[in-house]
PDB file of N, CA and C in Angstrom:
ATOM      1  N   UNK A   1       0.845  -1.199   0.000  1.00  0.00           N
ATOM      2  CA  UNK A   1       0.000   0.000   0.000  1.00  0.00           C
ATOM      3  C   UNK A   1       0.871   1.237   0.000  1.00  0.00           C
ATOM      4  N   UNK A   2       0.676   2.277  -1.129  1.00  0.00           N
ATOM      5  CA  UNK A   2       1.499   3.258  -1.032  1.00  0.00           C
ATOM      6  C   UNK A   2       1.512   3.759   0.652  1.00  0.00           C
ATOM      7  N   UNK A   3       2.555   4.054   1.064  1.00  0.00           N
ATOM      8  CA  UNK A   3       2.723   4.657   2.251  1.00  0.00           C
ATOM      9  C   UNK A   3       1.446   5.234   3.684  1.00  0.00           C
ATOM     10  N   UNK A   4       0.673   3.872   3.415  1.00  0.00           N
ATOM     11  CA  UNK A   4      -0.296   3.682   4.171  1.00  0.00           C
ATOM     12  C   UNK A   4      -2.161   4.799   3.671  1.00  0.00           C
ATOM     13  N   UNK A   5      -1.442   4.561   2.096  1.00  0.00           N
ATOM     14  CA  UNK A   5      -2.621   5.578   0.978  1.00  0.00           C
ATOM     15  C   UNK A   5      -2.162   7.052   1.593  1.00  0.00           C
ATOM     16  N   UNK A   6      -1.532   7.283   1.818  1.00  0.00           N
ATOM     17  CA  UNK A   6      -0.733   9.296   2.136  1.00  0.00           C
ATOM     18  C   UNK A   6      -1.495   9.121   3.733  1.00  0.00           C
ATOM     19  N   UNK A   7      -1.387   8.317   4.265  1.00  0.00           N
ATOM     20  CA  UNK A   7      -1.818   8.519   5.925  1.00  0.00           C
ATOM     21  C   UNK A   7      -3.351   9.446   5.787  1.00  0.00           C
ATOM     22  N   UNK A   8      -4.072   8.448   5.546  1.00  0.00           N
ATOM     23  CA  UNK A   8      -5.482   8.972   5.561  1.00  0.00           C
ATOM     24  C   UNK A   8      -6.155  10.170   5.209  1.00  0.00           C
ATOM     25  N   UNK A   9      -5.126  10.222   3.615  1.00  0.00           N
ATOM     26  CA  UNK A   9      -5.619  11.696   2.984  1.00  0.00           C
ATOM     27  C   UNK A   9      -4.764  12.960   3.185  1.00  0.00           C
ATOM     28  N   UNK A  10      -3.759  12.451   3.936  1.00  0.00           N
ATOM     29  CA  UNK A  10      -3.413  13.862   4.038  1.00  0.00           C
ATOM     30  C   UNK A  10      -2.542  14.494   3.410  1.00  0.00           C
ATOM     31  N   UNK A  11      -1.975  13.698   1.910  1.00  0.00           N
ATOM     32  CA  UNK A  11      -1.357  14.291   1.403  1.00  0.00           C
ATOM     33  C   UNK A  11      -1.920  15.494   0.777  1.00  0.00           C
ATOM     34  N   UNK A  12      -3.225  14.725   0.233  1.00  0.00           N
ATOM     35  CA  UNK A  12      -4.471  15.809  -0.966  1.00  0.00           C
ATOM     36  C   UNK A  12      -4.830  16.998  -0.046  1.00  0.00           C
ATOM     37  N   UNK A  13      -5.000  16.801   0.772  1.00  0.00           N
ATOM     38  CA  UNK A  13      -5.706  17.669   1.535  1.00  0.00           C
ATOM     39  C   UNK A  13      -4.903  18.654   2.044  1.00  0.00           C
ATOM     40  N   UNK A  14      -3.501  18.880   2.147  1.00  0.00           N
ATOM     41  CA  UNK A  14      -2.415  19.487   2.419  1.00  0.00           C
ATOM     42  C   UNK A  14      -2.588  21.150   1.344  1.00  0.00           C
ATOM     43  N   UNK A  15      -2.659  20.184   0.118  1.00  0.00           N
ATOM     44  CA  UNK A  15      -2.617  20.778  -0.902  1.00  0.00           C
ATOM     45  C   UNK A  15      -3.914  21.171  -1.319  1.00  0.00           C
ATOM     46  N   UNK A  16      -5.106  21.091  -0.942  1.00  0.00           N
ATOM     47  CA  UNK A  16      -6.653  21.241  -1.217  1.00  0.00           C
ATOM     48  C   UNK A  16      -6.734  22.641  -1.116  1.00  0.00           C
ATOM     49  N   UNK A  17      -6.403  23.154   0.436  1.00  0.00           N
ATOM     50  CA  UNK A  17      -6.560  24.500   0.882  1.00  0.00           C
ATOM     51  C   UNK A  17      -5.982  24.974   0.437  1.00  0.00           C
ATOM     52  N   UNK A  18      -4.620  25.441  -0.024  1.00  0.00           N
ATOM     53  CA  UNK A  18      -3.924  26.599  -0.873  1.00  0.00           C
ATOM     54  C   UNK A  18      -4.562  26.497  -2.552  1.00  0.00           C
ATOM     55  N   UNK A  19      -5.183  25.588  -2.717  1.00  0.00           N
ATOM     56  CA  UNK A  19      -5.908  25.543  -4.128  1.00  0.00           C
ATOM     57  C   UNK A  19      -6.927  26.717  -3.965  1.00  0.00           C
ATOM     58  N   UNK A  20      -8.288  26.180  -2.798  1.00  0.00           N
ATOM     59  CA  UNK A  20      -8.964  26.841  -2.851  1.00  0.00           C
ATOM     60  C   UNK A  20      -8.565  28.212  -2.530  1.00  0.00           C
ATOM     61  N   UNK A  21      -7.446  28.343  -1.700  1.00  0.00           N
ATOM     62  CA  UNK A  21      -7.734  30.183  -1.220  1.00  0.00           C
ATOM     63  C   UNK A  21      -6.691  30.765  -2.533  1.00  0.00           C
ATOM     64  N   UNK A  22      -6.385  30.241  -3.512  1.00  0.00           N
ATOM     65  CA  UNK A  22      -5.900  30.803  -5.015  1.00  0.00           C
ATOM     66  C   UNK A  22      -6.870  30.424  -5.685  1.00  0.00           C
ATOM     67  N   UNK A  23      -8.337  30.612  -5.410  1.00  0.00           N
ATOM     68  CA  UNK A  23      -9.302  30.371  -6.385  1.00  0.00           C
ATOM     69  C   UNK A  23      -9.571  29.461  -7.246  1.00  0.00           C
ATOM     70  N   UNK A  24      -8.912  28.424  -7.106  1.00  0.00           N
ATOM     71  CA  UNK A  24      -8.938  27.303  -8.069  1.00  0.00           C
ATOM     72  C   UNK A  24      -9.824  25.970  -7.324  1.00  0.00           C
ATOM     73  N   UNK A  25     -11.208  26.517  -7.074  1.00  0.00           N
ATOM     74  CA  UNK A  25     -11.715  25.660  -5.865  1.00  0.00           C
ATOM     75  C   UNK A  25     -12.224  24.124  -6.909  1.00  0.00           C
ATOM     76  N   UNK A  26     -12.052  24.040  -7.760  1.00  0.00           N
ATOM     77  CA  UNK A  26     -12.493  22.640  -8.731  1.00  0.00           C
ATOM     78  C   UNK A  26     -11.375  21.833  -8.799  1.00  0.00           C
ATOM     79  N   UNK A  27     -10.097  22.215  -8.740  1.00  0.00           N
ATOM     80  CA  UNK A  27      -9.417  21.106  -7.822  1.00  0.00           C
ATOM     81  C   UNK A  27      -9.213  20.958  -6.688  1.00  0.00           C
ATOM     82  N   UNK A  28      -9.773  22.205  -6.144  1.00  0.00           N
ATOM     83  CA  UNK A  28      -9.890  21.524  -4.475  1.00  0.00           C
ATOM     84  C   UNK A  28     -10.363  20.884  -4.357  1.00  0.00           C
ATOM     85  N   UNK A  29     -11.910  21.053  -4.811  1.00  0.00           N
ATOM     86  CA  UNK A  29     -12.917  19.905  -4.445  1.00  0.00           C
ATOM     87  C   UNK A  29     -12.478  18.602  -4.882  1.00  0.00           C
ATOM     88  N   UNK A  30     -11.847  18.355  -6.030  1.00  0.00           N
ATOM     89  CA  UNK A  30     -11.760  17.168  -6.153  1.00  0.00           C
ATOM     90  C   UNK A  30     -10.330  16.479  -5.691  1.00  0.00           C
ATOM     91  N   UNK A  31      -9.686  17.580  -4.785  1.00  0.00           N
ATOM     92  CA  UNK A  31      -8.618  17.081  -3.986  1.00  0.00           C
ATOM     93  C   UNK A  31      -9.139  16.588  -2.794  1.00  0.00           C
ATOM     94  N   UNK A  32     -10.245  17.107  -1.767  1.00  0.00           N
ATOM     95  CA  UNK A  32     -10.969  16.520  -0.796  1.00  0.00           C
ATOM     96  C   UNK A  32     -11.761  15.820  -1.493  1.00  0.00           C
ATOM     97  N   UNK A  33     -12.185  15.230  -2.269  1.00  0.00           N
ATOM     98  CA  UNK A  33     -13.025  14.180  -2.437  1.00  0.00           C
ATOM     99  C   UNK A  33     -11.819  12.919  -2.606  1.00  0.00           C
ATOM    100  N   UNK A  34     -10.741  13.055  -3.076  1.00  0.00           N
ATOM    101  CA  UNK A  34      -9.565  11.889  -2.782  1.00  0.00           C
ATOM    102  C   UNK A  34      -9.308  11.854  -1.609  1.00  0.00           C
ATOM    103  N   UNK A  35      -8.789  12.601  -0.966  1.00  0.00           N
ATOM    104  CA  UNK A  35      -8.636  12.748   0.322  1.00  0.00           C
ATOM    105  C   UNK A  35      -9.698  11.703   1.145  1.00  0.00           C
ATOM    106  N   UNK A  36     -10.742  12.132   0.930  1.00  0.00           N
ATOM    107  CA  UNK A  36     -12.105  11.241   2.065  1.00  0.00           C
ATOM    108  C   UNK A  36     -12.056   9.923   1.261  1.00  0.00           C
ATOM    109  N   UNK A  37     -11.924   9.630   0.092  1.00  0.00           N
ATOM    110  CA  UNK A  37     -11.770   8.043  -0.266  1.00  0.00           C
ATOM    111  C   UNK A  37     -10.408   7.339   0.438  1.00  0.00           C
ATOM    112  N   UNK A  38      -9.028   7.906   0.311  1.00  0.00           N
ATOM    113  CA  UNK A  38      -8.295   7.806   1.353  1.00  0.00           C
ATOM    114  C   UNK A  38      -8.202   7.248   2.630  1.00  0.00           C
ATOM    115  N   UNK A  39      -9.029   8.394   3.437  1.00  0.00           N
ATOM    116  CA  UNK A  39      -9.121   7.918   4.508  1.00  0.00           C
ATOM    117  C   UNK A  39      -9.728   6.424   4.680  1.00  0.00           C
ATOM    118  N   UNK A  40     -11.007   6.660   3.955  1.00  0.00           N
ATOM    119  CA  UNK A  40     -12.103   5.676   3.978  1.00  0.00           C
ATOM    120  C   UNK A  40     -11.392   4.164   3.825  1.00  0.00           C
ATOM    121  N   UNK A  41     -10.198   3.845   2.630  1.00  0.00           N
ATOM    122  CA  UNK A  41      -9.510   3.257   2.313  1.00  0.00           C
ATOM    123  C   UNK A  41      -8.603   2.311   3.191  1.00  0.00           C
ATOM    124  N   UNK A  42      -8.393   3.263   4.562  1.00  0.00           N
ATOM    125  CA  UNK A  42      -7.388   2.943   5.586  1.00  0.00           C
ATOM    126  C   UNK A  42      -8.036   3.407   6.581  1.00  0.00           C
ATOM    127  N   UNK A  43      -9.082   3.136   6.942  1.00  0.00           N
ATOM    128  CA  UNK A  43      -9.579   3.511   7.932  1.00  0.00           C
ATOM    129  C   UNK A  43      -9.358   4.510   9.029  1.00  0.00           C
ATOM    130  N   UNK A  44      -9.530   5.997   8.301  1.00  0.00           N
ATOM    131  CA  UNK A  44      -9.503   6.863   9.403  1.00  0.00           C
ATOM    132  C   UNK A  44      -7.925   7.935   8.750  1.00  0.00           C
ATOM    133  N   UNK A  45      -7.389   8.352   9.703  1.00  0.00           N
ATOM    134  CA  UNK A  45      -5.968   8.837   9.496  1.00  0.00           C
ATOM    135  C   UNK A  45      -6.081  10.021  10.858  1.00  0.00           C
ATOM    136  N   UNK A  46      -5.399  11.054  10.794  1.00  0.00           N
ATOM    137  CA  UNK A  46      -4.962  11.850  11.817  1.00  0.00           C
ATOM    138  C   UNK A  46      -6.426  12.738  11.837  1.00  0.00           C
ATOM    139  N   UNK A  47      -6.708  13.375  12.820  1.00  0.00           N
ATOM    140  CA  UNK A  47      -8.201  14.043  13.452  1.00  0.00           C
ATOM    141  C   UNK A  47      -8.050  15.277  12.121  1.00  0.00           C
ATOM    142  N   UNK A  48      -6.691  16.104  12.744  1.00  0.00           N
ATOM    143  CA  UNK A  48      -7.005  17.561  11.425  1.00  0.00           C
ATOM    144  C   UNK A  48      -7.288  17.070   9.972  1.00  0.00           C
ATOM    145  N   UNK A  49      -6.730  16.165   9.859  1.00  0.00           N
ATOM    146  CA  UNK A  49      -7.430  15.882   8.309  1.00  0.00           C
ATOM    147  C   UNK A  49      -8.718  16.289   8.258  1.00  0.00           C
ATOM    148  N   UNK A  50      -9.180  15.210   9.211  1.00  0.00           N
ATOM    149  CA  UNK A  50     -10.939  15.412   8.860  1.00  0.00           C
ATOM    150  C   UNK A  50     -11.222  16.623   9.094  1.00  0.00           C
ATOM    151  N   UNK A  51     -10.931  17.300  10.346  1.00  0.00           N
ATOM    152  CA  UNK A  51     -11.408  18.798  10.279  1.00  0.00           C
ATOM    153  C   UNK A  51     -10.633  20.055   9.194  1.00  0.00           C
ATOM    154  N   UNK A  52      -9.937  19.448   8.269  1.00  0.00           N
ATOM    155  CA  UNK A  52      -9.835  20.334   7.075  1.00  0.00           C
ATOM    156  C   UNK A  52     -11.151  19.878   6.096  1.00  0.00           C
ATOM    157  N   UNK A  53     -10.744  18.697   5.850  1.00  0.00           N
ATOM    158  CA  UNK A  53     -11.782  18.168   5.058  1.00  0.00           C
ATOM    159  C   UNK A  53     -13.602  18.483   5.276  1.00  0.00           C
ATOM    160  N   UNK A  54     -13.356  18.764   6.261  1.00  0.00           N
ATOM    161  CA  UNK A  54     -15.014  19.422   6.575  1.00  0.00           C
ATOM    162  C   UNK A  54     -15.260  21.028   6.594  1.00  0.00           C
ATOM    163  N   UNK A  55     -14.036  21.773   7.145  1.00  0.00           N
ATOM    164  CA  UNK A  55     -13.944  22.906   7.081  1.00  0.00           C
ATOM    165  C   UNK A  55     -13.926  23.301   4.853  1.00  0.00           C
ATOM    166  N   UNK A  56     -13.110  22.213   4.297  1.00  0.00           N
ATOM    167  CA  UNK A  56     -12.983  22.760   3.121  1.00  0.00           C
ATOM    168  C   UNK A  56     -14.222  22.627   2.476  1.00  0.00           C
ATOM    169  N   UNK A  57     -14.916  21.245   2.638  1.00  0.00           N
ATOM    170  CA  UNK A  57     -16.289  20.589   2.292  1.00  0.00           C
ATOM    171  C   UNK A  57     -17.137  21.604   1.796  1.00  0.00           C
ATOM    172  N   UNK A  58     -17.250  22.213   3.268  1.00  0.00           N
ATOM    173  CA  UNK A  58     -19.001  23.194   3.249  1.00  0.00           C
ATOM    174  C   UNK A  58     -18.355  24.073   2.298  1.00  0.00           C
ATOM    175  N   UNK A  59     -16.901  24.733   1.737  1.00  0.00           N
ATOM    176  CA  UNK A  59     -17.186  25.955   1.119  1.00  0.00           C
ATOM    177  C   UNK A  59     -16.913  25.471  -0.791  1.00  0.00           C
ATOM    178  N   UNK A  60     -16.948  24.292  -1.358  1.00  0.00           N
ATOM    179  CA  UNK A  60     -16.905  23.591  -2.408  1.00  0.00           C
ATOM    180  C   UNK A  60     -17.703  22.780  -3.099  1.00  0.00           C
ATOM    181  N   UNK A  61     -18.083  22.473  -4.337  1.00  0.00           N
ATOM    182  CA  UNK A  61     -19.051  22.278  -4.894  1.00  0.00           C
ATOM    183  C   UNK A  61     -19.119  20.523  -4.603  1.00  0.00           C
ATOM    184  N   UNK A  62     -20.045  20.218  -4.165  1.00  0.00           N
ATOM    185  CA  UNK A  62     -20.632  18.575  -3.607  1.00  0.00           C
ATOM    186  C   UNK A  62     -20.337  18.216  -4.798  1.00  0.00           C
ATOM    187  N   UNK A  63     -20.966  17.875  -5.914  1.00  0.00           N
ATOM    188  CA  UNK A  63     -20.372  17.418  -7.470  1.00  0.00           C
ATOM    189  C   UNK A  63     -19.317  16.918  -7.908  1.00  0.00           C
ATOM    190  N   UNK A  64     -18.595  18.545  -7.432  1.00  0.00           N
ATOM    191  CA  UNK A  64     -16.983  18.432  -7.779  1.00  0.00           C
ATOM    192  C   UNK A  64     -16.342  17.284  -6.664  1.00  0.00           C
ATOM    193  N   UNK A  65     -16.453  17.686  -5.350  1.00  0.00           N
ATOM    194  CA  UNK A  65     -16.300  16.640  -4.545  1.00  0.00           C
ATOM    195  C   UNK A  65     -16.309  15.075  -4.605  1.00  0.00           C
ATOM    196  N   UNK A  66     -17.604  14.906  -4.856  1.00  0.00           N
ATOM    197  CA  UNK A  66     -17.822  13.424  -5.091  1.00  0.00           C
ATOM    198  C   UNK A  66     -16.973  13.172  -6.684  1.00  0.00           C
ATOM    199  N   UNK A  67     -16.888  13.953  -7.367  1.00  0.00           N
ATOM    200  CA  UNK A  67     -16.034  13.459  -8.665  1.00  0.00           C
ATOM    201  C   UNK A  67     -14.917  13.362  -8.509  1.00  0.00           C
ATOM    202  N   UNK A  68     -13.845  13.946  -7.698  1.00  0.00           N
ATOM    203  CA  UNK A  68     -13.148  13.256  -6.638  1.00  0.00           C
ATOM    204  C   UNK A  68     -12.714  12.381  -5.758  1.00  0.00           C
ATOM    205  N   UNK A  69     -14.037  11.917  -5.807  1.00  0.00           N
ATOM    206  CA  UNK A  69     -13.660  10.713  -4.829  1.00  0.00           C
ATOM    207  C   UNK A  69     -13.150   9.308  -5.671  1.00  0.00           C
ATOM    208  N   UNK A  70     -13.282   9.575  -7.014  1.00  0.00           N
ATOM    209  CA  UNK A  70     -13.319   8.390  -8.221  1.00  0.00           C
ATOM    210  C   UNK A  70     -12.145   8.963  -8.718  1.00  0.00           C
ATOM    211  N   UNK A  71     -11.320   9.661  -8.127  1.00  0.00           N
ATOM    212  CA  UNK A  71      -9.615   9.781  -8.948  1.00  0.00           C
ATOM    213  C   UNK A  71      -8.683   8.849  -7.972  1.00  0.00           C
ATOM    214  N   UNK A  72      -7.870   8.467  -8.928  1.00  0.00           N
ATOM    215  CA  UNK A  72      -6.742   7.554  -8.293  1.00  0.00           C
ATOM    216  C   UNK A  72      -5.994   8.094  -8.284  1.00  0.00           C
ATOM    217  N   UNK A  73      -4.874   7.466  -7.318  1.00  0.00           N
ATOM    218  CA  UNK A  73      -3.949   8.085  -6.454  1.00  0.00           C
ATOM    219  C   UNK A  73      -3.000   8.703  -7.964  1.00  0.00           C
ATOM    220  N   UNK A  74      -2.995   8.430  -8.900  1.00  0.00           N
ATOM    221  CA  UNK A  74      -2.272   8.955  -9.654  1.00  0.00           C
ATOM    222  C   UNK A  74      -2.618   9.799 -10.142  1.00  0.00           C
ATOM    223  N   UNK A  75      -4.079   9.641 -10.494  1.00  0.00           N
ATOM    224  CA  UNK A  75      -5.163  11.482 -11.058  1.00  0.00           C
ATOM    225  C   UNK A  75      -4.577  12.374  -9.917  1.00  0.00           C
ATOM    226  N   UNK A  76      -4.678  11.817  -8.470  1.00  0.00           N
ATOM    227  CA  UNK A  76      -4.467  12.963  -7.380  1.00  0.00           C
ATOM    228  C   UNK A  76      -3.060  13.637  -8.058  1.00  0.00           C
ATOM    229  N   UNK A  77      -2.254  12.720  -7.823  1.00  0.00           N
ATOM    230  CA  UNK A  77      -0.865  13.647  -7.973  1.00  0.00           C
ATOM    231  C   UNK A  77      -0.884  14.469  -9.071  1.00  0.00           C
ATOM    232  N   UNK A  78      -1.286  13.733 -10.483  1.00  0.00           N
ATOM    233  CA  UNK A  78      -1.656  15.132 -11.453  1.00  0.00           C
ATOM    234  C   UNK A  78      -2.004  15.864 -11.214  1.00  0.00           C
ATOM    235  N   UNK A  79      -3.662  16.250 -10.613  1.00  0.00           N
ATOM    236  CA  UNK A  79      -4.089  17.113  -9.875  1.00  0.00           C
ATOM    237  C   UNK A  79      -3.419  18.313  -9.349  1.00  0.00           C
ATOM    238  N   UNK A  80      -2.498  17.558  -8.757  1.00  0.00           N
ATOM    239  CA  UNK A  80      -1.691  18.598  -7.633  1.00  0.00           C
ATOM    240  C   UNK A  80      -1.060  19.158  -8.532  1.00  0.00           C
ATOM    241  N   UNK A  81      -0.237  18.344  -9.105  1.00  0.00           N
ATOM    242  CA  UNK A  81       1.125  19.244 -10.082  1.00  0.00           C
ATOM    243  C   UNK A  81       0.539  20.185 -10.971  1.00  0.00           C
ATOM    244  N   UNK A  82      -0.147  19.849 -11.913  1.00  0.00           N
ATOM    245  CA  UNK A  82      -1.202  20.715 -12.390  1.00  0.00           C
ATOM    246  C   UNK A  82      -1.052  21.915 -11.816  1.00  0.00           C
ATOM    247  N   UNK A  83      -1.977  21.911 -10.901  1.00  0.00           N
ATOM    248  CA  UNK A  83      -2.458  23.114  -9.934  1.00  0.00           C
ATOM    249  C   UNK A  83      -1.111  23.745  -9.673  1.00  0.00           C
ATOM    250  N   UNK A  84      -0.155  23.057  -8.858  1.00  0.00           N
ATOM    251  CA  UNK A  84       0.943  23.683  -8.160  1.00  0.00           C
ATOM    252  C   UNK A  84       2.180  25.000  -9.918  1.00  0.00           C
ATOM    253  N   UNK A  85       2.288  24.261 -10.743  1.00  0.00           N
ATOM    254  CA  UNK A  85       2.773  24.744 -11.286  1.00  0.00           C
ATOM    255  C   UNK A  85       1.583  25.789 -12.016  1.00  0.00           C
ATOM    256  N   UNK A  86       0.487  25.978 -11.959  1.00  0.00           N
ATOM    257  CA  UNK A  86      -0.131  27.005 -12.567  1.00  0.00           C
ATOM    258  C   UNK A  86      -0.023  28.417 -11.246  1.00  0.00           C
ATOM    259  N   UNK A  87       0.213  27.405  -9.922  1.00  0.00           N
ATOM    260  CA  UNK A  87       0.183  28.862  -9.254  1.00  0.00           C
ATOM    261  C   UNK A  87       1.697  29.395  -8.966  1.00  0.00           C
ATOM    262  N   UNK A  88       2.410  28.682  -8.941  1.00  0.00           N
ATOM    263  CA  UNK A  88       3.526  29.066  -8.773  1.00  0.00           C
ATOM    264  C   UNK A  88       4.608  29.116 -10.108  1.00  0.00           C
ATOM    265  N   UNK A  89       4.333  28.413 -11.051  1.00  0.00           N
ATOM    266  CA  UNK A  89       5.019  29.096 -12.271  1.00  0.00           C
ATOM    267  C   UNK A  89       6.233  28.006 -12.428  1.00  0.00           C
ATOM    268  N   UNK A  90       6.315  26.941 -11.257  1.00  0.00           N
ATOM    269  CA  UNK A  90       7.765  26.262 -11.429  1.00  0.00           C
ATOM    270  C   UNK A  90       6.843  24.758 -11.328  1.00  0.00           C
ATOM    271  N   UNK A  91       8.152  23.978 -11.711  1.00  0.00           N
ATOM    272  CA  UNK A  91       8.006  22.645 -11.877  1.00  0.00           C
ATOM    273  C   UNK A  91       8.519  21.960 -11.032  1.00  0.00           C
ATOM    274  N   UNK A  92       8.959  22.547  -9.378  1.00  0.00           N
ATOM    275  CA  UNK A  92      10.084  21.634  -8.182  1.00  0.00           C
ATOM    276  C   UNK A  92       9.159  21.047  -7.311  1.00  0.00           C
ATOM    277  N   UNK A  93       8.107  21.956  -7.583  1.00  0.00           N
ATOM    278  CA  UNK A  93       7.197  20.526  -6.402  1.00  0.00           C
ATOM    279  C   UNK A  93       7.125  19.122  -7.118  1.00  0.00           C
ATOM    280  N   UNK A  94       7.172  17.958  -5.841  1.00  0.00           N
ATOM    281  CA  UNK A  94       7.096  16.906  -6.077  1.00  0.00           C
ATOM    282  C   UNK A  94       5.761  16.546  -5.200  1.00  0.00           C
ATOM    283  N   UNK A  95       4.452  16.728  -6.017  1.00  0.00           N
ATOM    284  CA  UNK A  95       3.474  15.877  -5.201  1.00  0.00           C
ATOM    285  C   UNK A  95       3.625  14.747  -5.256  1.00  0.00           C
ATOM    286  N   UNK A  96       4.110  13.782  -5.669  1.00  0.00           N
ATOM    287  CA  UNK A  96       3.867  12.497  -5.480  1.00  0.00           C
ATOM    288  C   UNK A  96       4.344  11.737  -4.039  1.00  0.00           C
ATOM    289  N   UNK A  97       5.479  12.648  -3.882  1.00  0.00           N
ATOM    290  CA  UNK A  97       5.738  12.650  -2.220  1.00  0.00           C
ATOM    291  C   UNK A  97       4.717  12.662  -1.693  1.00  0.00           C
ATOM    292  N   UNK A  98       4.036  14.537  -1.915  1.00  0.00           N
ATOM    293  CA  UNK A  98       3.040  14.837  -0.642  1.00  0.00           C
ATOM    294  C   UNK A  98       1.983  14.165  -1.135  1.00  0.00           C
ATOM    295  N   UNK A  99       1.459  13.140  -1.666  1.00  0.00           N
ATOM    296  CA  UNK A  99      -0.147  12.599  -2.040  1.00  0.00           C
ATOM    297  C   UNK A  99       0.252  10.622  -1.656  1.00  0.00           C
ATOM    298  N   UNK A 100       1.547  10.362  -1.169  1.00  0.00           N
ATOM    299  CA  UNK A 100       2.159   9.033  -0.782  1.00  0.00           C
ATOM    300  C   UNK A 100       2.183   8.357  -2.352  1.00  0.00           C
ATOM    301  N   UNK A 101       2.875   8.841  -2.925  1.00  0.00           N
ATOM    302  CA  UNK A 101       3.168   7.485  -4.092  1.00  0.00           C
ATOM    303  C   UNK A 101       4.329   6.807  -3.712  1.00  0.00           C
TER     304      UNK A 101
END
């Protein structure tokens, strides 16, 4: 099992919130919707997860969310990189670290 599935989400979810507060809340959502399959996956993971994941929940589109929950751990890391190099302009992040590949 990749590195226990990113310890119950928390790689996606690391990266969920700086999505949404750079306006890019359609991969957030579908970064917490990996995230909660995650957990679900391995039953549980660390408490703040979930209370990001609920704090991010209520302010993201349910849709987008649940369409999320049907990406694999490898959509996630695209996801991220994606995102990360549109906001920051570089190519040195390594999500696949932060999402446990």
């Amino acid at each position: 099992r990749r590195a226990g599935r990113a310890v119950g989400g928390e790689g996606p979810v690391r990266f969920a919130g700086p999505f949404a507060a750079a306006g890019d809340s359609d991969r957030a959502a579908r970064l917490v919707g990996a995230a909660e399959t995650l957990r679900e996956q391995v039953g549980g993971g660390p408490n703040w997860v979930q209370q990001e994941l609920d704090d991010l929940r209520v302010r993201l589109d349910p849709a987008t969310v649940d369409a999320g929950r049907r990406l694999t751990v490898d959509e996630a890391v695209a996801a991220v990189a994606g995102g990360a190099r549109a906001i920051t302009g570089r190519t040195g992040c390594d999500p696949a670290r932060a999402v446990g590949t």
